[in-house]
Protein backbone atom coordinates (compact mmCIF):
# COMPACT_ATOMS: atom_id res chain seq x y z
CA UNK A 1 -177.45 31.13 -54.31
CA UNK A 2 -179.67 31.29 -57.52
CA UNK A 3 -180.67 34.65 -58.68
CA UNK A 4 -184.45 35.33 -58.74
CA UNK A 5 -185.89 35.06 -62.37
CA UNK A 6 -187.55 38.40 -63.51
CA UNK A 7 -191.19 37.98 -64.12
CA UNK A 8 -192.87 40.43 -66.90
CA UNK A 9 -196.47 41.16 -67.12
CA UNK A 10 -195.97 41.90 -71.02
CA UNK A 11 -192.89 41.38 -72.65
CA UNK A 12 -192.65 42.67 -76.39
CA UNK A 13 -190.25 41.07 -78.53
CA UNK A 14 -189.08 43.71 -81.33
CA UNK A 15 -189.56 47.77 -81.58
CA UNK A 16 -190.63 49.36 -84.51
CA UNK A 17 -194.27 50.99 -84.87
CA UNK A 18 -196.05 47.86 -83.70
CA UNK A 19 -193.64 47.38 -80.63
CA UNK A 20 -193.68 50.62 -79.76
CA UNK A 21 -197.19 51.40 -80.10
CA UNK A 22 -197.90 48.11 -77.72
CA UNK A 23 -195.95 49.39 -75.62
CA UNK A 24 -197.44 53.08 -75.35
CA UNK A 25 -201.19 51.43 -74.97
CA UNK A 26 -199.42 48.63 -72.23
CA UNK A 27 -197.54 51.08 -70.12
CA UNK A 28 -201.06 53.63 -70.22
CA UNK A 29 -202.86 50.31 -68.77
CA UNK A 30 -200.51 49.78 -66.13
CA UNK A 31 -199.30 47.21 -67.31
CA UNK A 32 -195.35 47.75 -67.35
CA UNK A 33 -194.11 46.61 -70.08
CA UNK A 34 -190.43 45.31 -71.20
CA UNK A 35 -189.70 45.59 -75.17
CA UNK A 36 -186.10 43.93 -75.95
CA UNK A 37 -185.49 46.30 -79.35
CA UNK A 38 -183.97 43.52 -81.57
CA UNK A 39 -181.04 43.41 -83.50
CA UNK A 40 -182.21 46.48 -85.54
CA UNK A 41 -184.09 48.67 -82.75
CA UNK A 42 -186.58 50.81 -84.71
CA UNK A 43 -186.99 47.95 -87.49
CA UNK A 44 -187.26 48.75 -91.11
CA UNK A 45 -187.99 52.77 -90.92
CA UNK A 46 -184.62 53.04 -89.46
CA UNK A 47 -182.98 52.41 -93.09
CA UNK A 48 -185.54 54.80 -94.32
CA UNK A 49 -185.04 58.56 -94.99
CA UNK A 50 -188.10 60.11 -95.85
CA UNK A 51 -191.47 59.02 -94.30
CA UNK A 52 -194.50 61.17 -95.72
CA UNK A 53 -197.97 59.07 -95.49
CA UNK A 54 -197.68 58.76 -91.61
CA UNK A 55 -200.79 60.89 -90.16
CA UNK A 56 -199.11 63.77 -88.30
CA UNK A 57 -196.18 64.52 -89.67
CA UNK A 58 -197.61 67.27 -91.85
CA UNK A 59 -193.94 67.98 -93.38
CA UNK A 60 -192.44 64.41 -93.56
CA UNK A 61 -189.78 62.70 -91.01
CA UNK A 62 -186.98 61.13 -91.34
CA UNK A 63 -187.69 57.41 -90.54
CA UNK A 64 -184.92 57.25 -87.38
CA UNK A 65 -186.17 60.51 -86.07
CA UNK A 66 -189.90 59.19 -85.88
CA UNK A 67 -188.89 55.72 -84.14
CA UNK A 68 -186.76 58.20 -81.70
CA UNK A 69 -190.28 59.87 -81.40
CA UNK A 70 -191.92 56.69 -81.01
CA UNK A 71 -189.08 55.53 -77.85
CA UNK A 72 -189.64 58.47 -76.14
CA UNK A 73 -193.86 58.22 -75.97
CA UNK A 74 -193.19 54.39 -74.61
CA UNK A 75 -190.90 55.63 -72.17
CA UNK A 76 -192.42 58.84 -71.34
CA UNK A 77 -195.73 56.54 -69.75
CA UNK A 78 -193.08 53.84 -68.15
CA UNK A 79 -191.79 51.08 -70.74
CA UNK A 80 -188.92 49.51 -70.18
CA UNK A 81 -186.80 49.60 -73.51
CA UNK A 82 -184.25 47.44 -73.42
CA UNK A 83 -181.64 46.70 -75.87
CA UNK A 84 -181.65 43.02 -76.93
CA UNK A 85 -182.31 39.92 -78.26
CA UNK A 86 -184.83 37.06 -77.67
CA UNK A 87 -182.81 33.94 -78.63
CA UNK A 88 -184.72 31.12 -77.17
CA UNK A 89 -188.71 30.92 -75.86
CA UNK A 90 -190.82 28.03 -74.05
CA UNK A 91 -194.51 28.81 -74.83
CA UNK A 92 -195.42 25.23 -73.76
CA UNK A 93 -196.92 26.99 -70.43
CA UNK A 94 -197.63 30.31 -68.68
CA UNK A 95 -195.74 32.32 -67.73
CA UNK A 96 -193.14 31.81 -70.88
CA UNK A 97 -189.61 31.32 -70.53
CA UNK A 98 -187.37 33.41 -72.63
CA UNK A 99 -183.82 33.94 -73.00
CA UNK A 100 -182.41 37.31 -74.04
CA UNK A 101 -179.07 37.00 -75.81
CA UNK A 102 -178.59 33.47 -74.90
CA UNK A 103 -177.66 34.12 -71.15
CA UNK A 104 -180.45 35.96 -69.53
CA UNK A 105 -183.57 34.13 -68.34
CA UNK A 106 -186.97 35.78 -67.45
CA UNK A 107 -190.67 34.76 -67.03
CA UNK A 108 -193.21 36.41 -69.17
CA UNK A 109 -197.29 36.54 -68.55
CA UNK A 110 -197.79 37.55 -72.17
CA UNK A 111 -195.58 37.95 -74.93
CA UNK A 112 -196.01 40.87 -77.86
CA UNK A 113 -194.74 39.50 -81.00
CA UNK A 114 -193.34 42.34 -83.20
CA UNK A 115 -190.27 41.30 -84.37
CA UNK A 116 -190.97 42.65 -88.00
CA UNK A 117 -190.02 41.49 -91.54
CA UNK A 118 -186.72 42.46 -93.91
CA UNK A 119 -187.21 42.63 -97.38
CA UNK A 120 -184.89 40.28 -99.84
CA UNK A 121 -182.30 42.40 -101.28
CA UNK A 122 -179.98 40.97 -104.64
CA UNK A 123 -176.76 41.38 -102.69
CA UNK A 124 -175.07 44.05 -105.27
CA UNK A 125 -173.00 46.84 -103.64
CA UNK A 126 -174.30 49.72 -105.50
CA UNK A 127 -177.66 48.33 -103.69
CA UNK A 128 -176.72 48.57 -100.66
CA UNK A 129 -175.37 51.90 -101.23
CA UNK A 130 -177.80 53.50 -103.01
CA UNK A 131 -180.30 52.18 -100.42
CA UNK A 132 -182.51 55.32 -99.27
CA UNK A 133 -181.03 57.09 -102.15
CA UNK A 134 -183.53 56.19 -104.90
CA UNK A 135 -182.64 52.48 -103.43
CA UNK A 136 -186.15 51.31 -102.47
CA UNK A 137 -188.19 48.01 -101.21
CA UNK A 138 -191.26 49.63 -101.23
CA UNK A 139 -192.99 51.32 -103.44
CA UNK A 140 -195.75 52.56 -102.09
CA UNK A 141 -193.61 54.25 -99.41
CA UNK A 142 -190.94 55.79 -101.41
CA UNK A 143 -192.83 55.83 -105.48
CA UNK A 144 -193.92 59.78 -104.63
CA UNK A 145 -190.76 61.14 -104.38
CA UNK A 146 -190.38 60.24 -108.23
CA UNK A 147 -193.55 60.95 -109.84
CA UNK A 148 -193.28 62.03 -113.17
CA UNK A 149 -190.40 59.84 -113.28
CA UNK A 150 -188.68 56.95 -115.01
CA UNK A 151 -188.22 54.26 -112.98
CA UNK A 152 -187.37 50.47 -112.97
CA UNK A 153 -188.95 47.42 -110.33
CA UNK A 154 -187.56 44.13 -110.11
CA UNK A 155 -189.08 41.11 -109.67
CA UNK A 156 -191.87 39.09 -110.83
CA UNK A 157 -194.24 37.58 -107.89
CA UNK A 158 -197.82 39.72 -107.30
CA UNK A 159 -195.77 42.19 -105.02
CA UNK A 160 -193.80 43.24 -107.95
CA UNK A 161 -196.96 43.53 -110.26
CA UNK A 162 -199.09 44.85 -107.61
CA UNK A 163 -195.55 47.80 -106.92
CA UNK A 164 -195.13 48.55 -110.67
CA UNK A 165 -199.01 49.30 -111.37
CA UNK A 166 -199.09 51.47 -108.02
CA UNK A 167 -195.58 53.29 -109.67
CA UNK A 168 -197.43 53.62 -113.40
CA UNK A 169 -200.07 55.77 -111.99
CA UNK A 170 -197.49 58.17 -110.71
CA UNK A 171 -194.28 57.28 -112.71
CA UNK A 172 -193.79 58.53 -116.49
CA UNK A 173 -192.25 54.76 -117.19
CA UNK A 174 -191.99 51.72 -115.12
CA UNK A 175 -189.32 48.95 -116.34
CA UNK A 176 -190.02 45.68 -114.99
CA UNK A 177 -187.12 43.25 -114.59
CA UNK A 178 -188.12 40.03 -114.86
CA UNK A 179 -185.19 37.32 -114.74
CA UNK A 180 -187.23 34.33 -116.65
CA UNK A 181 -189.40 34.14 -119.10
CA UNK A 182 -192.37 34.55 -117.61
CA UNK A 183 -193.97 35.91 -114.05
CA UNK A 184 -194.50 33.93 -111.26
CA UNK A 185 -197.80 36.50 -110.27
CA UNK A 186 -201.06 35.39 -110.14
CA UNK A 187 -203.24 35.76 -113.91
CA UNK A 188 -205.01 38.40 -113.02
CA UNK A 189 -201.84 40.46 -111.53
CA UNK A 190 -199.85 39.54 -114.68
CA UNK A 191 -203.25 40.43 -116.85
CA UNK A 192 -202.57 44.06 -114.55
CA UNK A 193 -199.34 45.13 -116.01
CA UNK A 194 -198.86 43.12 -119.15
CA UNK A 195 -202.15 45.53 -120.40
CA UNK A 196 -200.71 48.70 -119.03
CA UNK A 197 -198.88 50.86 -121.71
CA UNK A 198 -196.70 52.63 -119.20
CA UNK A 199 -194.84 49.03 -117.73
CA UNK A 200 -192.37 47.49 -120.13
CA UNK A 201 -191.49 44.38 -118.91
CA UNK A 202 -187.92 42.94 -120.03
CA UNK A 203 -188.02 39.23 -119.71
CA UNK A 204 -184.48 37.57 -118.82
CA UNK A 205 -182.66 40.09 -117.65
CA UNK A 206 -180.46 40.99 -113.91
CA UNK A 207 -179.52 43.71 -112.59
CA UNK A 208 -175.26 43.99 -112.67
CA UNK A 209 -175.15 47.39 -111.13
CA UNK A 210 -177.18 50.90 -110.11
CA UNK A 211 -174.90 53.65 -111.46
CA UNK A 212 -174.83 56.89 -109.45
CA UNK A 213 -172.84 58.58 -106.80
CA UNK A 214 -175.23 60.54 -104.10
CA UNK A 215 -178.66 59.63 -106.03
CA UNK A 216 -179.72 56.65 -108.76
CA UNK A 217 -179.22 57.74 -112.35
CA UNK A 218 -178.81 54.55 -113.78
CA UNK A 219 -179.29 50.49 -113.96
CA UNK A 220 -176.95 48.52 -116.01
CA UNK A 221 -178.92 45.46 -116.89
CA UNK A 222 -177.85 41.92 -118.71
CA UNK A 223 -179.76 39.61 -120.70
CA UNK A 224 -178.87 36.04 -119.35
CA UNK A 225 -179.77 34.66 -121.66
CA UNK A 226 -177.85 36.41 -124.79
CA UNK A 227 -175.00 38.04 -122.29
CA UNK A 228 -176.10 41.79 -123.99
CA UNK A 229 -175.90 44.37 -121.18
CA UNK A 230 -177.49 48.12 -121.54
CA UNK A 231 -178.40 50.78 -119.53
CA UNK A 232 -181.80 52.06 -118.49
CA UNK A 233 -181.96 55.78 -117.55
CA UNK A 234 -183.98 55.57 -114.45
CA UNK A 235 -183.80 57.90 -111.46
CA UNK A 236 -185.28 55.49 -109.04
CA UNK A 237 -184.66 51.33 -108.60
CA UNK A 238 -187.41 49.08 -106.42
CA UNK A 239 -186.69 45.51 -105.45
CA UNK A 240 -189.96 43.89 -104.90
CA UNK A 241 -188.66 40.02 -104.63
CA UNK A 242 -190.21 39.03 -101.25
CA UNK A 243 -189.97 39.75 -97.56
CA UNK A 244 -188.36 37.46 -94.74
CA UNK A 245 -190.93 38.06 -91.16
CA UNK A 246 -187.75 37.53 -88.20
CA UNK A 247 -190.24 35.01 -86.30
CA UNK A 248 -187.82 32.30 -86.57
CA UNK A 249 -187.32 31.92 -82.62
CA UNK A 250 -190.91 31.17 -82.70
CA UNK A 251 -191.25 28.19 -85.48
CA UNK A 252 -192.68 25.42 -84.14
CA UNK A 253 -194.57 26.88 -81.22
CA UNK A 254 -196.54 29.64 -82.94
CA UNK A 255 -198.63 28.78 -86.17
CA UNK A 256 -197.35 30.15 -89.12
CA UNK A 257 -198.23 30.51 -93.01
CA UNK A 258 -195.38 28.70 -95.54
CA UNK A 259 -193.81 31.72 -95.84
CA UNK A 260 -193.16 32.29 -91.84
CA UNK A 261 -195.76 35.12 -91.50
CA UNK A 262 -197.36 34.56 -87.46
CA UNK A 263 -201.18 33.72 -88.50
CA UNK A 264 -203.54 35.30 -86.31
CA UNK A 265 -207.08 34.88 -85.37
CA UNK A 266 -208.97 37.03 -87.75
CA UNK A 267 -209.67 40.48 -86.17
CA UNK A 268 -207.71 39.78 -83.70
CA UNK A 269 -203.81 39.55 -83.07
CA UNK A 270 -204.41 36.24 -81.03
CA UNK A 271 -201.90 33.37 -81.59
CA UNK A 272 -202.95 29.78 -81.33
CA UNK A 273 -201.24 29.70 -77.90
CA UNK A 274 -202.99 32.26 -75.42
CA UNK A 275 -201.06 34.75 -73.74
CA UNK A 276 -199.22 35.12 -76.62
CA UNK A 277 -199.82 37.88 -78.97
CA UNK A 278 -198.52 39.04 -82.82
CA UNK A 279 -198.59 42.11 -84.61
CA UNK A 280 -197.00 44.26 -87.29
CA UNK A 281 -195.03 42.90 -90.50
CA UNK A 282 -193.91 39.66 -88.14
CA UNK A 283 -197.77 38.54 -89.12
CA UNK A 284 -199.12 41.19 -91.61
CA UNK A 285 -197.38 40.21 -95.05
CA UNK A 286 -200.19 42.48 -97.24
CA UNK A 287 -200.22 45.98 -96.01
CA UNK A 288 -196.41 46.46 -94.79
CA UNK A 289 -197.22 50.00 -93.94
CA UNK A 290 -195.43 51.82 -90.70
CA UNK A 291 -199.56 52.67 -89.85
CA UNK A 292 -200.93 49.74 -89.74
CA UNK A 293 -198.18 48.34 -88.04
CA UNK A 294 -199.11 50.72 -85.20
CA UNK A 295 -202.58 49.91 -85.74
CA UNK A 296 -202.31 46.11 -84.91
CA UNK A 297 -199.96 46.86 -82.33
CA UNK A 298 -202.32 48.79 -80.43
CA UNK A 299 -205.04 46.01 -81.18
CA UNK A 300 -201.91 43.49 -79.33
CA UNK A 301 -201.60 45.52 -76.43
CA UNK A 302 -205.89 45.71 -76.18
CA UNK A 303 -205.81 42.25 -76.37
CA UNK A 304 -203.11 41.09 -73.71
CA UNK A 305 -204.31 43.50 -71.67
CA UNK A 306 -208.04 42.03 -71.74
CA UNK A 307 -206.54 38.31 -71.82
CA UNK A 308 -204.64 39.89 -68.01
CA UNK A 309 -207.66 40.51 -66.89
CA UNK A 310 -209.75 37.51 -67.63
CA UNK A 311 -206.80 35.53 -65.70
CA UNK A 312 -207.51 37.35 -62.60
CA UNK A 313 -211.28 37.09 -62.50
């Protein structure tokens, strides 16, 4: 005898602050909602330690401990948090099939994109384990706690321009490491740093290794194209070389940028297929912040839950 398939009124792919904020407006609404967390439930701020520029926290958090906080509100009004992953969709009707983890099949009304982004790392070791530790991929989130500061950014697309200005008006240096000759940024971005006195930019060169134990002290850098290595006393290392959104399971069926980014109708979080819905980094590859994450997944839930309604009518 064949199992009855679970139908979902909203099903949000992905935590983090745009999953979980759908899911607090959804679950207020009445609409029940089901998030399957992902293969990193809480998303990016769960690799972060310290998270001081979200609104009420008036002495910081520690990036796990607010996505904790976060669980709890969704649950608190009745969201089903599930842990999982969405492996395989069919958008080409209503309600959407999805598989979780390859095996489990259930129907879908709407579907909450918020699957996220992961920044592009080099793939050293002392990366990796430095990471939260003066180990950053953004800036803007992390460039407070070294103001005053010597630091060094790599990369050399308008994110890493747009990063190493934002660090020079806090930082007391900002290295840029640049591994060609030139930047790939826009004019007026490269126009940006190449006139500020505080960025030196050292064409050529890759990073071999961030020195320190418990905190950064240190990049060891090479010149490929002379083989000369040094060492640049910096307490603080940003890799600004891109972003990855996870919307993969959705390529083909959702309309996306070149890059993968969900587009959206403007103002909206509207896909091109109704019923379907995208928010947070997964479609937002400008602002990248945990706030207006939550911001657009609020505007997701607003919107499925209006879309509900005009089906019924």
């Amino acid at each position: 005898m064949n199992q009855e398939i679970e139908r979902i009124k909203v099903l949000i792919v992905g935590s983090g602050p745009a999953g979980y904020t759908a899911a607090i407006y959804a679950s207020r609404a009445g609409l029940n909602p089901v998030m399957y967390t992902g293969v990193q439930p809480g998303g990016q701020l769960t690799i972060t330690n310290d998270v001081e520029n979200y609104p009420g926290y008036p002495d910081g958090v520690m990036g796990p401990q607010m996505m904790e906080d976060f669980k709890k509100q969704a649950e608190r009004f009745g969201t089903q948090v599930r842990y999982g992953v969405v492996t395989q969709v069919d958008l080409s009707e209503r309600p959407f099939k999805v598989t979780v983890d390859e095996s489990k099949s259930l129907m879908a009304d709407t579907i909450i994109i918020s699957t996220g982004a992961a920044a592009k790392w080099l793939g050293i070791e002392s990366e990796t384990r430095l990471n939260g530790k003066g180990v950053s991929a953004c800036a803007v989130c992390d460039g407070f706690f070294f103001r005053g500061k010597e630091v060094a950014i790599v990369g050399g697309g308008d994110t890493a321009c747009e990063e190493a200005s934002y660090l020079a008006n806090i930082c007391k240096k900002v290295y840029m490491l640049v591994r060609r000759d030139e930047l790939r940024a826009s004019q007026i971005m490269q126009n940006r740093v190449m006139k500020n006195d505080k960025i030196e930019i050292l064409w050529n060169h890759e990073t071999e290794e961030i020195l320190g134990e418990e905190e950064v002290n240190g990049v060891r850098i090479k010149n490929n194209q002379t083989g000369e290595e040094k060492v640049l006393d910096v307490e603080a290392f940003f890799v600004a070389i891109g972003h990855e959104p996870n919307t993969s399971v959705f390529a083909g069926m959702v309309d996306m940028d070149a890059n993968g980014y969900i587009q959206t109708v403007p103002g909206s979080t509207h896909t091109n297929i109704p019923g379907v819905f995208a928010s947070g980094d997964a479609q937002d590859h400008v602002y990248r912040q945990a706030v207006t994450a939550a911001g657009t997944g609020c505007m997701a839930a607003l919107d499925a839950e209006r879309f509900l309604a005009a089906q019924e009518e």
